[in-house]
C-alpha atoms as a PDB file:
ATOM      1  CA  UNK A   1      93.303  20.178  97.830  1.00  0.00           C
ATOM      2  CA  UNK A   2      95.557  23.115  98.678  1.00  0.00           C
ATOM      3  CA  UNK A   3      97.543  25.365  96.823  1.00  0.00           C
ATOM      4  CA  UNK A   4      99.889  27.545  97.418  1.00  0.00           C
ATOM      5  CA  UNK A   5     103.470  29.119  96.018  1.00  0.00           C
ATOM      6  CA  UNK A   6     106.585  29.178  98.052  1.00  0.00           C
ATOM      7  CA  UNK A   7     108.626  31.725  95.606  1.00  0.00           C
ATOM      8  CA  UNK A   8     112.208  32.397  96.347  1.00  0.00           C
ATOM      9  CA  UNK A   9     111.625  35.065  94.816  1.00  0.00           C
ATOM     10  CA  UNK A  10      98.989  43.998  99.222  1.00  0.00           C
ATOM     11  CA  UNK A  11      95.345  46.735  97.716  1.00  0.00           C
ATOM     12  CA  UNK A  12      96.148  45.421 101.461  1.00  0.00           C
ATOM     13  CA  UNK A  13      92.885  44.751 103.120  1.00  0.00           C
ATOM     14  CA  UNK A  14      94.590  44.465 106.417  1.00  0.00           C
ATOM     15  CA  UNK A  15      97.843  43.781 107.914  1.00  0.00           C
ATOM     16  CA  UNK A  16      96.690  41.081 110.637  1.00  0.00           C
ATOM     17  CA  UNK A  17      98.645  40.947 113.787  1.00  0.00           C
ATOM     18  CA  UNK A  18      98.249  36.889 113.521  1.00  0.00           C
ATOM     19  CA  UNK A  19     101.227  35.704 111.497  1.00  0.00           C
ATOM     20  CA  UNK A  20      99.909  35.041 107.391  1.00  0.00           C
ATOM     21  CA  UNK A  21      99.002  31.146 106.966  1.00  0.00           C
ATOM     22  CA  UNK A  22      98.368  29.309 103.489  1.00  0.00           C
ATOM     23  CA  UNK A  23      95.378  27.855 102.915  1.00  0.00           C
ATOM     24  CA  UNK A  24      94.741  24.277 101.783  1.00  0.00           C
ATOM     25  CA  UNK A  25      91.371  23.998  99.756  1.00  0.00           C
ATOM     26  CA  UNK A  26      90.989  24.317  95.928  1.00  0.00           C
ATOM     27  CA  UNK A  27      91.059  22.901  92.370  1.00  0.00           C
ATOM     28  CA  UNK A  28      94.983  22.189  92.475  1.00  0.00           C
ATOM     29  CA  UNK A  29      95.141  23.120  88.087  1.00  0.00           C
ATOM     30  CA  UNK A  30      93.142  26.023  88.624  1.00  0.00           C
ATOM     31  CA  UNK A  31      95.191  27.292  91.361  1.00  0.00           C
ATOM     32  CA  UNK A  32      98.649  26.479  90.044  1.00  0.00           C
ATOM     33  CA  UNK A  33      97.514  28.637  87.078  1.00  0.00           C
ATOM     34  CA  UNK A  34      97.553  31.855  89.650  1.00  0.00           C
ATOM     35  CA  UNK A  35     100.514  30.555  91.495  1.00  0.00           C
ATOM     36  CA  UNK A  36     102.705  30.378  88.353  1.00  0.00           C
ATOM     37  CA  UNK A  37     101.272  33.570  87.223  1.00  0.00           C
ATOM     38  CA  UNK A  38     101.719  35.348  90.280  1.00  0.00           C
ATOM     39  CA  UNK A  39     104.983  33.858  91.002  1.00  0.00           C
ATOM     40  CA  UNK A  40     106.586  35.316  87.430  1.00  0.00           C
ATOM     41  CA  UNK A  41     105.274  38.645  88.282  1.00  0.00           C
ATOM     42  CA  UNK A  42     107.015  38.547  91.595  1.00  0.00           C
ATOM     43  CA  UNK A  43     109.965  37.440  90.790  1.00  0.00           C
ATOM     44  CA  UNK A  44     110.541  40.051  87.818  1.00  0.00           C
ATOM     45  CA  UNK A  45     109.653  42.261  90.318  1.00  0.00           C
ATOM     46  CA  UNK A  46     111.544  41.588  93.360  1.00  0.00           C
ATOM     47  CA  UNK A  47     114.515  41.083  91.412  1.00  0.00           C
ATOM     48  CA  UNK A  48     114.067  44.392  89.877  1.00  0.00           C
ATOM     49  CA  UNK A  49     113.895  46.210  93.187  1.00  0.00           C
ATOM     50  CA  UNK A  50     116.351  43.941  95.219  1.00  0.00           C
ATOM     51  CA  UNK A  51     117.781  47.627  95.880  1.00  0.00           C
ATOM     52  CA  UNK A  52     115.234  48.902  97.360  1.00  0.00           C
ATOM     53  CA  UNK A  53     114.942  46.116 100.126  1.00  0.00           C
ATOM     54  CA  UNK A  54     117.076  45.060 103.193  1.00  0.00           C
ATOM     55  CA  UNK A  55     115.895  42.259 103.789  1.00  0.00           C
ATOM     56  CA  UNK A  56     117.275  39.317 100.700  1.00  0.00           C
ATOM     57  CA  UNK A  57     117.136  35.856  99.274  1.00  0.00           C
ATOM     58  CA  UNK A  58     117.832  34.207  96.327  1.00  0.00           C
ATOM     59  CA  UNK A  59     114.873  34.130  93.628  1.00  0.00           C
ATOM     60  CA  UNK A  60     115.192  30.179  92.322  1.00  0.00           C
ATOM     61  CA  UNK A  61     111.982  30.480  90.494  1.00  0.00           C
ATOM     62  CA  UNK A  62     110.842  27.689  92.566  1.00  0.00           C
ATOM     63  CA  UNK A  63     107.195  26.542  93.469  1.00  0.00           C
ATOM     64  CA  UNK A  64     107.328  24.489  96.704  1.00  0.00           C
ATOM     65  CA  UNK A  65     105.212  22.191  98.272  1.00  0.00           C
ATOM     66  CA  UNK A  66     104.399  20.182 100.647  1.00  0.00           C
ATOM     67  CA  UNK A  67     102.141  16.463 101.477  1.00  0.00           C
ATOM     68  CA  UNK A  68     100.791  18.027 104.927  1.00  0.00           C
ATOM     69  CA  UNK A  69      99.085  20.877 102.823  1.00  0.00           C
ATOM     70  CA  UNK A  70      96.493  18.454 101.380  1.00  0.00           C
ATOM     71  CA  UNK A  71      93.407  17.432 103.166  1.00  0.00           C
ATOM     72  CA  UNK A  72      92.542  14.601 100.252  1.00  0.00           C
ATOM     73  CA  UNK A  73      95.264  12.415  97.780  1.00  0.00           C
ATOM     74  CA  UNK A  74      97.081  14.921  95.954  1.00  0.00           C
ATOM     75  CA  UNK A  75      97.856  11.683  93.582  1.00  0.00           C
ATOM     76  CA  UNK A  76     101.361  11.518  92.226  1.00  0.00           C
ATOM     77  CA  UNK A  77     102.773  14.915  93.368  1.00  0.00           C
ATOM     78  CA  UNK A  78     104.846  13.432  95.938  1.00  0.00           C
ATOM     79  CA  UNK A  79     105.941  10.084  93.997  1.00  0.00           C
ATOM     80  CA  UNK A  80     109.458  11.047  94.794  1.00  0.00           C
ATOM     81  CA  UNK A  81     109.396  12.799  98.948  1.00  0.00           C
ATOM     82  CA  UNK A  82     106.725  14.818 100.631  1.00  0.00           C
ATOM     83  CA  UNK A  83     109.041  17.719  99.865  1.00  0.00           C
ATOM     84  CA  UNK A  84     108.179  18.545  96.185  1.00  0.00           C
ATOM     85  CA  UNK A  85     108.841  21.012  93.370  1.00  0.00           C
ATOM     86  CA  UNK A  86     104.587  22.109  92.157  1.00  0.00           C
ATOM     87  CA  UNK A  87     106.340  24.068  89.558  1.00  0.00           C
ATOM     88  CA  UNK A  88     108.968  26.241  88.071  1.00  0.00           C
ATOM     89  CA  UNK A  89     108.655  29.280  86.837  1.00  0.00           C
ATOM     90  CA  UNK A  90     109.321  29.754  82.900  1.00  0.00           C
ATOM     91  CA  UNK A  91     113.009  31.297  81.971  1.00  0.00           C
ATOM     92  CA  UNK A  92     114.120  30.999  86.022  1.00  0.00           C
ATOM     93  CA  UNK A  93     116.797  30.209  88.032  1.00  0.00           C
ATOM     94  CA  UNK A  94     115.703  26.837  88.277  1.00  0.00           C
ATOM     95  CA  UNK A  95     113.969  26.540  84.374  1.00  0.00           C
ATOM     96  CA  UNK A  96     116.934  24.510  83.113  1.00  0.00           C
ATOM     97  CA  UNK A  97     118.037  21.919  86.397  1.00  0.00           C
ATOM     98  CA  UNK A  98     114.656  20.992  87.952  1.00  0.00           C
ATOM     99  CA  UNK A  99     111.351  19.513  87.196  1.00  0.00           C
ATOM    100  CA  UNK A 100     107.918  19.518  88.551  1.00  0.00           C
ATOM    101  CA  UNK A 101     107.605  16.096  90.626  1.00  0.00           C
ATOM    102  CA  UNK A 102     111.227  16.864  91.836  1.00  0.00           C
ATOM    103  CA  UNK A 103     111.743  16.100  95.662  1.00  0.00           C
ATOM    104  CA  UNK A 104     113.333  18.632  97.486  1.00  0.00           C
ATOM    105  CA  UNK A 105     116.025  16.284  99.874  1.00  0.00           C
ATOM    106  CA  UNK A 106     118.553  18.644 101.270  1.00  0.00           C
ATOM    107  CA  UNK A 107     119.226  22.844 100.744  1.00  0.00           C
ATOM    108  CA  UNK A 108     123.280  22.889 100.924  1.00  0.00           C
ATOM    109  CA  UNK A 109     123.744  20.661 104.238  1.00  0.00           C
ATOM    110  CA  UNK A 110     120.456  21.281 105.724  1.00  0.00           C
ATOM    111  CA  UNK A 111     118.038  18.031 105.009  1.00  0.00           C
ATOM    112  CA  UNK A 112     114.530  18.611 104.285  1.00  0.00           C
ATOM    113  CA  UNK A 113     113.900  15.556 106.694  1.00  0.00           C
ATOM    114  CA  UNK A 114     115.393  17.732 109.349  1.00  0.00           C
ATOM    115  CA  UNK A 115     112.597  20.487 109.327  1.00  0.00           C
ATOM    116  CA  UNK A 116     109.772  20.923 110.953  1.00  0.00           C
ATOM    117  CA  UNK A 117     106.046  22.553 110.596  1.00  0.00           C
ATOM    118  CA  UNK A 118     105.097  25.080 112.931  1.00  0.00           C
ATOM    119  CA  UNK A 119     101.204  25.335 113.578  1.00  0.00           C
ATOM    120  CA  UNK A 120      99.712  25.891 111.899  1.00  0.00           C
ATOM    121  CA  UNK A 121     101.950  26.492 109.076  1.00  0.00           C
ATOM    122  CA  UNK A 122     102.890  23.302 107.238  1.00  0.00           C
ATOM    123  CA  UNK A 123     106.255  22.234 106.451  1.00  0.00           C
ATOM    124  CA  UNK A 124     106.280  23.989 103.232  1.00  0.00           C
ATOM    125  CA  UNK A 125     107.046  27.240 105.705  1.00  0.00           C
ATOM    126  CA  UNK A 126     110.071  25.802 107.343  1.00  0.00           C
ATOM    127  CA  UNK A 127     111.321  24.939 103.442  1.00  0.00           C
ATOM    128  CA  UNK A 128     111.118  27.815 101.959  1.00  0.00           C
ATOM    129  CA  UNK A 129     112.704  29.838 104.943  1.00  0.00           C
ATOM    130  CA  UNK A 130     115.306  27.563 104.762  1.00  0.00           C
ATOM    131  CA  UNK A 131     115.827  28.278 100.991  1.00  0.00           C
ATOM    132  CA  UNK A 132     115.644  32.098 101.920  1.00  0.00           C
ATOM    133  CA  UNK A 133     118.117  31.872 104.430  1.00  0.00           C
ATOM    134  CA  UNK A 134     120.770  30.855 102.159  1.00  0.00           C
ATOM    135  CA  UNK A 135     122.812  33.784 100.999  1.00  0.00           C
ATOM    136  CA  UNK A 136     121.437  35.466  98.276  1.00  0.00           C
ATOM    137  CA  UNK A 137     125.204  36.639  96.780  1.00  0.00           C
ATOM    138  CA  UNK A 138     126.146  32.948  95.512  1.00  0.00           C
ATOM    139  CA  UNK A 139     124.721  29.946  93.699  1.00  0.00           C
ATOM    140  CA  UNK A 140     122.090  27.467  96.134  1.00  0.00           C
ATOM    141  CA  UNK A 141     122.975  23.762  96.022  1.00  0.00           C
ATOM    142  CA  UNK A 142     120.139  21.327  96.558  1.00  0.00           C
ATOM    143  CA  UNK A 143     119.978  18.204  96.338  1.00  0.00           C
ATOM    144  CA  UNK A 144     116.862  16.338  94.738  1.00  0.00           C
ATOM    145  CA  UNK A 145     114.984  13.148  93.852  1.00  0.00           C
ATOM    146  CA  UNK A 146     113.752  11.786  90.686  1.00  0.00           C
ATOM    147  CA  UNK A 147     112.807   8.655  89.712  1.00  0.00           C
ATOM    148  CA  UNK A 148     114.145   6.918  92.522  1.00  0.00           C
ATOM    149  CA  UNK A 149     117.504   8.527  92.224  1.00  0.00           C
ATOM    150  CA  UNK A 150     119.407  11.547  94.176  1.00  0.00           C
ATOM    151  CA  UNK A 151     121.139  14.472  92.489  1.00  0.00           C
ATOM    152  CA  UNK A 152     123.163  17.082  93.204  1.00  0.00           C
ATOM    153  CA  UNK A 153     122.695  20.809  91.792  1.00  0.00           C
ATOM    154  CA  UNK A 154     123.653  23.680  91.941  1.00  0.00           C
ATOM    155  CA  UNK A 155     121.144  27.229  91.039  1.00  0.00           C
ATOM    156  CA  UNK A 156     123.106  30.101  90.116  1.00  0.00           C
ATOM    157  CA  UNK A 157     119.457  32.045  91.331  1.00  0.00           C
ATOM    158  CA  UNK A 158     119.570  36.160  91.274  1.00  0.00           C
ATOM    159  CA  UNK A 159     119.117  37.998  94.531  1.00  0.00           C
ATOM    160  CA  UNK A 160     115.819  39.792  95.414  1.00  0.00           C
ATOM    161  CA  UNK A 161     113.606  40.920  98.387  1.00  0.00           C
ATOM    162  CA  UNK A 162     112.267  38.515 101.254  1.00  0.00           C
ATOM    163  CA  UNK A 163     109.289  37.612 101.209  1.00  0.00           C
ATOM    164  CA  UNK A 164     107.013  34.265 100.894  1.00  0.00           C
ATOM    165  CA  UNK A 165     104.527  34.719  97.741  1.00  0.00           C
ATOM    166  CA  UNK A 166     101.236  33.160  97.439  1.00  0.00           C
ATOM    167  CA  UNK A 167      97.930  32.656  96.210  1.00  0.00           C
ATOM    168  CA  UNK A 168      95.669  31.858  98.915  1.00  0.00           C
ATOM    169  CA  UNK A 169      92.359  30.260  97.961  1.00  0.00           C
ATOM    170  CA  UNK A 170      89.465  30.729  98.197  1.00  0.00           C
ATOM    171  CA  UNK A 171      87.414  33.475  96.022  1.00  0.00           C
ATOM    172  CA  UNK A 172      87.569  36.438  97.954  1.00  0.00           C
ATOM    173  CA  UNK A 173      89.035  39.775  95.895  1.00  0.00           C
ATOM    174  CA  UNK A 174      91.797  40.577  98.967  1.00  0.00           C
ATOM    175  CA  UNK A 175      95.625  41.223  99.122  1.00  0.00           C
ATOM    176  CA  UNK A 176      97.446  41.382 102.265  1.00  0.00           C
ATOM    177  CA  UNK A 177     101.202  41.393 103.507  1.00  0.00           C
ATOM    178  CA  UNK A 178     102.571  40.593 107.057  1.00  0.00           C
ATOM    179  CA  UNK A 179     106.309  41.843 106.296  1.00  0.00           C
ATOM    180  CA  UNK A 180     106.985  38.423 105.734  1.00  0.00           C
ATOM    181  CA  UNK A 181     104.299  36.854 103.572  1.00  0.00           C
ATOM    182  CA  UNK A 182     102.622  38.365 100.646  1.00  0.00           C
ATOM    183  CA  UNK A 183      98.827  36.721  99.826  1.00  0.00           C
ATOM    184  CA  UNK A 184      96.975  37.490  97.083  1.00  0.00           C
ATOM    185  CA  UNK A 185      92.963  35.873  96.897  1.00  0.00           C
ATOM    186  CA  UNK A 186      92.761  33.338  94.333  1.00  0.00           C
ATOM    187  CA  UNK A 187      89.382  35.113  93.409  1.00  0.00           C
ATOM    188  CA  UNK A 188      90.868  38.746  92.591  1.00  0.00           C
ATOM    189  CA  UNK A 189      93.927  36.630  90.926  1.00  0.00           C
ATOM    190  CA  UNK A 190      91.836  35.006  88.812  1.00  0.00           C
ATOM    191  CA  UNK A 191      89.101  38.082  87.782  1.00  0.00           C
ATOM    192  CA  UNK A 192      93.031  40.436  87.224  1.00  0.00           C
ATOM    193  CA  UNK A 193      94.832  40.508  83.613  1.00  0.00           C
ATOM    194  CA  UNK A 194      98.724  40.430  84.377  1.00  0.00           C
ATOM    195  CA  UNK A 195      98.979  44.174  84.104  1.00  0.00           C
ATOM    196  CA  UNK A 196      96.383  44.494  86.974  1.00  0.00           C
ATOM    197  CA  UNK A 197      97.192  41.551  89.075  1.00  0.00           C
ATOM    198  CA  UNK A 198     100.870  43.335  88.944  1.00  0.00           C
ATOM    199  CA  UNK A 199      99.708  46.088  90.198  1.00  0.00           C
ATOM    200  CA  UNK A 200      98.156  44.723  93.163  1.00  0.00           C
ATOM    201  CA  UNK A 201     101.493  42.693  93.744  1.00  0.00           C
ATOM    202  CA  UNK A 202     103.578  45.773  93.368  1.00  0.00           C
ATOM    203  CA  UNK A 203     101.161  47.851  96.499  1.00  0.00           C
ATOM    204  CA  UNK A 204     101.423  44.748  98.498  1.00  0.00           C
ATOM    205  CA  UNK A 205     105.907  44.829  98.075  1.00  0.00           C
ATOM    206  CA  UNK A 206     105.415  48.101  98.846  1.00  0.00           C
ATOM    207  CA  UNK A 207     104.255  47.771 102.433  1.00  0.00           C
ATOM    208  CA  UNK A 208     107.075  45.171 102.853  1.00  0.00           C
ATOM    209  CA  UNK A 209     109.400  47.413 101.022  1.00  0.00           C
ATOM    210  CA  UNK A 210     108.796  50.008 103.539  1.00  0.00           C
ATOM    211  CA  UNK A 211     108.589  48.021 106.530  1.00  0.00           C
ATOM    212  CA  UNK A 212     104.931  48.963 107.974  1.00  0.00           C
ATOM    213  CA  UNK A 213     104.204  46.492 109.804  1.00  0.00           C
ATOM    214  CA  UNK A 214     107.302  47.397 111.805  1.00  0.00           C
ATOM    215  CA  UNK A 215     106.558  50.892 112.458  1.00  0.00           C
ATOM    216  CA  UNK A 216     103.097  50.336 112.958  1.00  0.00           C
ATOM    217  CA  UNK A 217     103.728  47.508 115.851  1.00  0.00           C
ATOM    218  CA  UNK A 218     106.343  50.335 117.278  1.00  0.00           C
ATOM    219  CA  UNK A 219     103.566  53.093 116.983  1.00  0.00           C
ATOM    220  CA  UNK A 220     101.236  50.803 118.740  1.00  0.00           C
ATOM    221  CA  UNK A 221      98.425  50.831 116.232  1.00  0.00           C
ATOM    222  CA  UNK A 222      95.237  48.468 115.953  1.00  0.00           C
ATOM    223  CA  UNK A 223      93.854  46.283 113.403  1.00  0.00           C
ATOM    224  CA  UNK A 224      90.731  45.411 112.584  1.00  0.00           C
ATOM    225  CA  UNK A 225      87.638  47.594 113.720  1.00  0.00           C
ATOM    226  CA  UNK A 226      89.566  49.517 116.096  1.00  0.00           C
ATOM    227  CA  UNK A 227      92.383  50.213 113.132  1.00  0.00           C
ATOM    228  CA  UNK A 228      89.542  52.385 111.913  1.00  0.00           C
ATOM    229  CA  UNK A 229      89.399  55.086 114.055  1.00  0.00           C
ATOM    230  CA  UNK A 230      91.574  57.781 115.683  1.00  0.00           C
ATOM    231  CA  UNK A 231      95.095  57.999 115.474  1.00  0.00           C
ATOM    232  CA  UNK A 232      94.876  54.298 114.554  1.00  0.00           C
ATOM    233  CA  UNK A 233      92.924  55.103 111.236  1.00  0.00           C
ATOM    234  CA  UNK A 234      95.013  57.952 110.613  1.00  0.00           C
ATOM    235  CA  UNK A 235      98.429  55.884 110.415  1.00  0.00           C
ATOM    236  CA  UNK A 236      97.033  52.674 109.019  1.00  0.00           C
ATOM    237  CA  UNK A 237      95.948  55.402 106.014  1.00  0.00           C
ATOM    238  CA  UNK A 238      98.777  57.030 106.136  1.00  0.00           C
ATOM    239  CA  UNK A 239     100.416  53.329 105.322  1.00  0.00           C
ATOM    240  CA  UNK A 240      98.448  52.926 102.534  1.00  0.00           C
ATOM    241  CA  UNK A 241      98.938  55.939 100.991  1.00  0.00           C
ATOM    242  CA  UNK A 242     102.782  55.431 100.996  1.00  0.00           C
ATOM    243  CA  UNK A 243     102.144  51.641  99.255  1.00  0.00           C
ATOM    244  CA  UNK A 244     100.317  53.103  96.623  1.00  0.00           C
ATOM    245  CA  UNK A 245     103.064  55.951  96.207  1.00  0.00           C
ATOM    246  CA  UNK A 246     105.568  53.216  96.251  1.00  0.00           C
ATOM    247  CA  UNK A 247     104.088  50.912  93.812  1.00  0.00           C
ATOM    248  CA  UNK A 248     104.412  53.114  91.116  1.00  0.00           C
ATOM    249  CA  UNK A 249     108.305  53.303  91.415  1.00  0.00           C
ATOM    250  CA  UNK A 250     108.054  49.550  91.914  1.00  0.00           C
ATOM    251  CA  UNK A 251     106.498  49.038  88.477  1.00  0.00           C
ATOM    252  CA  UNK A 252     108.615  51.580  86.815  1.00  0.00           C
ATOM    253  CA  UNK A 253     111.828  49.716  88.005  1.00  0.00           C
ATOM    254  CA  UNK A 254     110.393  46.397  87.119  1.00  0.00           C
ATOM    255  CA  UNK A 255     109.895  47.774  83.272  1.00  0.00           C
ATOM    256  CA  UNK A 256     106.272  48.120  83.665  1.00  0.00           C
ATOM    257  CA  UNK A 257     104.574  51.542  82.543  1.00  0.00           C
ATOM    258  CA  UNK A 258     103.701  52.729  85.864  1.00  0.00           C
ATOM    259  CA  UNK A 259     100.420  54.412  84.448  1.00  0.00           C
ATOM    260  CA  UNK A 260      99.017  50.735  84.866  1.00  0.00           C
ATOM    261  CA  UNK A 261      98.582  51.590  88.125  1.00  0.00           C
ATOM    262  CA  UNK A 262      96.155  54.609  88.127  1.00  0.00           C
ATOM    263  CA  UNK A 263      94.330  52.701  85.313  1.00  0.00           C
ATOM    264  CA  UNK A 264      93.850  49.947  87.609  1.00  0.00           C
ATOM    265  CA  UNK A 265      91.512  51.590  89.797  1.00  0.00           C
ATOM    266  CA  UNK A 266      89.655  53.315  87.206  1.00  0.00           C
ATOM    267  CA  UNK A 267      88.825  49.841  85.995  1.00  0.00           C
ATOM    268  CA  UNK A 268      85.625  47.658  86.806  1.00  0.00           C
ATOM    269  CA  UNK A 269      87.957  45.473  88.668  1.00  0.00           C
ATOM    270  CA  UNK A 270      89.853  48.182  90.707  1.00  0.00           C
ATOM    271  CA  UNK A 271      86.315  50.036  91.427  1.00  0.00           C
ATOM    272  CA  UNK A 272      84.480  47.106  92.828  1.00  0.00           C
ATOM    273  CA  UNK A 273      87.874  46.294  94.597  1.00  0.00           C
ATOM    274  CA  UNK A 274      88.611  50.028  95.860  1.00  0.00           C
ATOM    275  CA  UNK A 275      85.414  51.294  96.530  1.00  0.00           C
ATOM    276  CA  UNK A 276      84.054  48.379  99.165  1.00  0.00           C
ATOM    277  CA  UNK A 277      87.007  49.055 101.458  1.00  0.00           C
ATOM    278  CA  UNK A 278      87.041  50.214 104.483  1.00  0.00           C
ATOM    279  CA  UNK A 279      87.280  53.657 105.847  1.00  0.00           C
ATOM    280  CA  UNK A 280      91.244  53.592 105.736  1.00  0.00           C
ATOM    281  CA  UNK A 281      91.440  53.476 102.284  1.00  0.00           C
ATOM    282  CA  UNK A 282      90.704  56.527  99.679  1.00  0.00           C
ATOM    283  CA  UNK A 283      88.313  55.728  97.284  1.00  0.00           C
ATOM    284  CA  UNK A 284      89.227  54.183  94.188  1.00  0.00           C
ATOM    285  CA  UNK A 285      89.259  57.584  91.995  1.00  0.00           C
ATOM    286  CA  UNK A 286      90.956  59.216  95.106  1.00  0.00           C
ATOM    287  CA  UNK A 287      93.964  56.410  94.278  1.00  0.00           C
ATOM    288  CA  UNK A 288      94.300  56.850  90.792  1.00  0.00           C
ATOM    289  CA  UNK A 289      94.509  60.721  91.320  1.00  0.00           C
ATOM    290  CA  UNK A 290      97.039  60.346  93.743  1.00  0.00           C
ATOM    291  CA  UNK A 291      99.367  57.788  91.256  1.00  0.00           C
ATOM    292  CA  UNK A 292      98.761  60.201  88.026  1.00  0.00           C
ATOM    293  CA  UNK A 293     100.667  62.746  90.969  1.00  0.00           C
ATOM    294  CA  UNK A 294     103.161  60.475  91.763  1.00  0.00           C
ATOM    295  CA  UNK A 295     103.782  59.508  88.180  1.00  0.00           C
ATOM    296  CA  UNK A 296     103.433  63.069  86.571  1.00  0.00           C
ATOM    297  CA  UNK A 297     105.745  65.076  89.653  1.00  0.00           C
ATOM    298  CA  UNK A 298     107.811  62.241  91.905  1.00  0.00           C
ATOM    299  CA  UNK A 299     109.233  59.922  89.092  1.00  0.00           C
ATOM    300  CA  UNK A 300     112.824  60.736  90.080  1.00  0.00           C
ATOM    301  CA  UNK A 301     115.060  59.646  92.558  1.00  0.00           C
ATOM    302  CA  UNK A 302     114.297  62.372  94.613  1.00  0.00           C
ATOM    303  CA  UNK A 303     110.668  61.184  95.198  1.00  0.00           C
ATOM    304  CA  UNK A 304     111.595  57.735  95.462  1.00  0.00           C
ATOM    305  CA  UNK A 305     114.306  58.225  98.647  1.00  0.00           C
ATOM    306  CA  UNK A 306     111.725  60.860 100.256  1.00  0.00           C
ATOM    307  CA  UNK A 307     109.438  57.553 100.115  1.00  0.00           C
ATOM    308  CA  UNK A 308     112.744  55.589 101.233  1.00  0.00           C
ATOM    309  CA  UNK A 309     113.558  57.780 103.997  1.00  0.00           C
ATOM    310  CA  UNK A 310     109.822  56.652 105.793  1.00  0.00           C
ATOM    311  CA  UNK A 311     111.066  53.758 106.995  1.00  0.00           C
ATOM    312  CA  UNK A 312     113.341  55.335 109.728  1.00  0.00           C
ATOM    313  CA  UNK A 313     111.233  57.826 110.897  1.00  0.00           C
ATOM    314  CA  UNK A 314     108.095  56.053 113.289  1.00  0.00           C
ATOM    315  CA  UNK A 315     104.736  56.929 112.796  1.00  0.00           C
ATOM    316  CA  UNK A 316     103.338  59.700 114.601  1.00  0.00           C
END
């Protein structure tokens, strides 16, 4: 089975230079579990920091997917198009005007039918860009399917910052973020409480937030085993280190009490997690000393634009 979230709505174990690509195996209930859960904490959170970002959509609160990301019969998902609603998320956009089962036919004039997957993303990719590329200042219109009859509606859906959320499976205890796509292991979802699993979301927005893997493609630096060494260890650390800084102010914004986050990797969870990184990453105590300084001297607005101001200077 599959699953993943498409939200209109990353502890980053690497930014990969291949592009970020769901995955397509797993329980589908257990895994719509994380993707609902992960998908309200996103939301709240992207919504809360649309500010911060430059890059927008509109957050509909919708789960999408699609029939291509299922190896075996997904049963009656698709009864109504092979463009579907998984879910919604509780008290959205979308709560009150569509249902889980709903085909997706057309967003505004652009017909579902129309688009088409990329390799190896499915066509659940070419959706939900779609729904991000409508303007995030005014209400989406869609038009859906159910029970063998078309409707039109329209979801008066709150801006936030781009970016395609998702569980991917599998049971792994990694979060990554391409810029683009934010994945979070359905392993380290599932073993997080919603304080924790927020603070993992919230370092992850905060390498998009910032825009590293921009700077780091225009500084030239490596990935994988050669990202460890060098100059290239040096700014991929110097990355992280600014996403951890970040997600603090990310929480904070979001109504969270940031001092989740230092508590986080003082925990079983964020020790295991922290300290079997690689050598670009602090140690798990070395994190939570750095967010108690964060939280205790750069709560202000002062600390969050120095943090701001990153993004147009390059890495050096």
């Amino acid at each position: 089975m599959k699953t993943i979230l498409a939200l209109l709505v990353a502890l980053s174990v690497a930014l990969p230079d291949a592009p970020l690509q769901a995955q397509t195996q797993g329980p589908m209930d257990a895994l719509e579990i994380q993707d609902v859960r992960l998908a309200s904490i996103a939301e709240r959170m992207m919504r809360a920091n649309d500010g911060l970002c430059r890059q927008h959509m509109p957050l509909t609160g919708m789960l999408i997917h699609t029939r291509d990301q299922y190896r075996s019969d997904p049963g009656t998902a698709f009864a109504n198009g092979p463009v579907a609603v998984e879910a919604v998320v509780p008290g959205s956009a979308s709560a009150q005007v569509v249902r889980a089962g709903d085909a997706l036919i057309a967003i505004g004039a652009v017909r579902t039918d129309s688009l088409h997957a990329e390799a190896p993303a499915p066509l659940r990719d070419a959706v939900f860009w779609a729904l991000a590329d409508t303007p995030a200042d005014r209400p989406v219109s869609l038009t859906i399917a159910r029970a063998g009859m078309q409707e039109a509606l329209t979801v008066n859906a709150p801006p936030g910052c781009r970016a395609l959320v998702e569980i991917r499976s599998g049971n792994g205890k990694n979060a990554r973020s391409d810029g683009r796509v934010i994945q979070i292991d359905y392993g380290l979802a599932a073993a997080a409480n919603d304080d924790q699993l927020a603070v993992i979301f919230a370092h992850e927005l905060g390498h998009a937030v910032l825009e590293h893997r921009r700077r780091l493609g225009a500084a030239r630096v490596s990935k994988g085993f050669f990202g460890e060494f060098g100059k290239n260890g040096k700014l991929n650390r110097q990355a992280e280190i600014e996403a951890d800084r970040m997600s603090v102010h990310l929480l904070a914004d979001a109504g969270y009490d940031p001092r989740i986050a230092p508590a986080f990797w003082r925990s079983p969870l964020g020790r295991r997690v922290g300290n079997g990184l690689s050598f670009v990453y602090p140690n798990a105590e070395a994190r939570a000393k750095l967010l108690d300084d964060e939280i205790a001297n750069h709560m202000n607005d002062m600390g969050l634009n120095e943090l701001l101001a990153q993004r147009d200077r390059p890495f050096e």
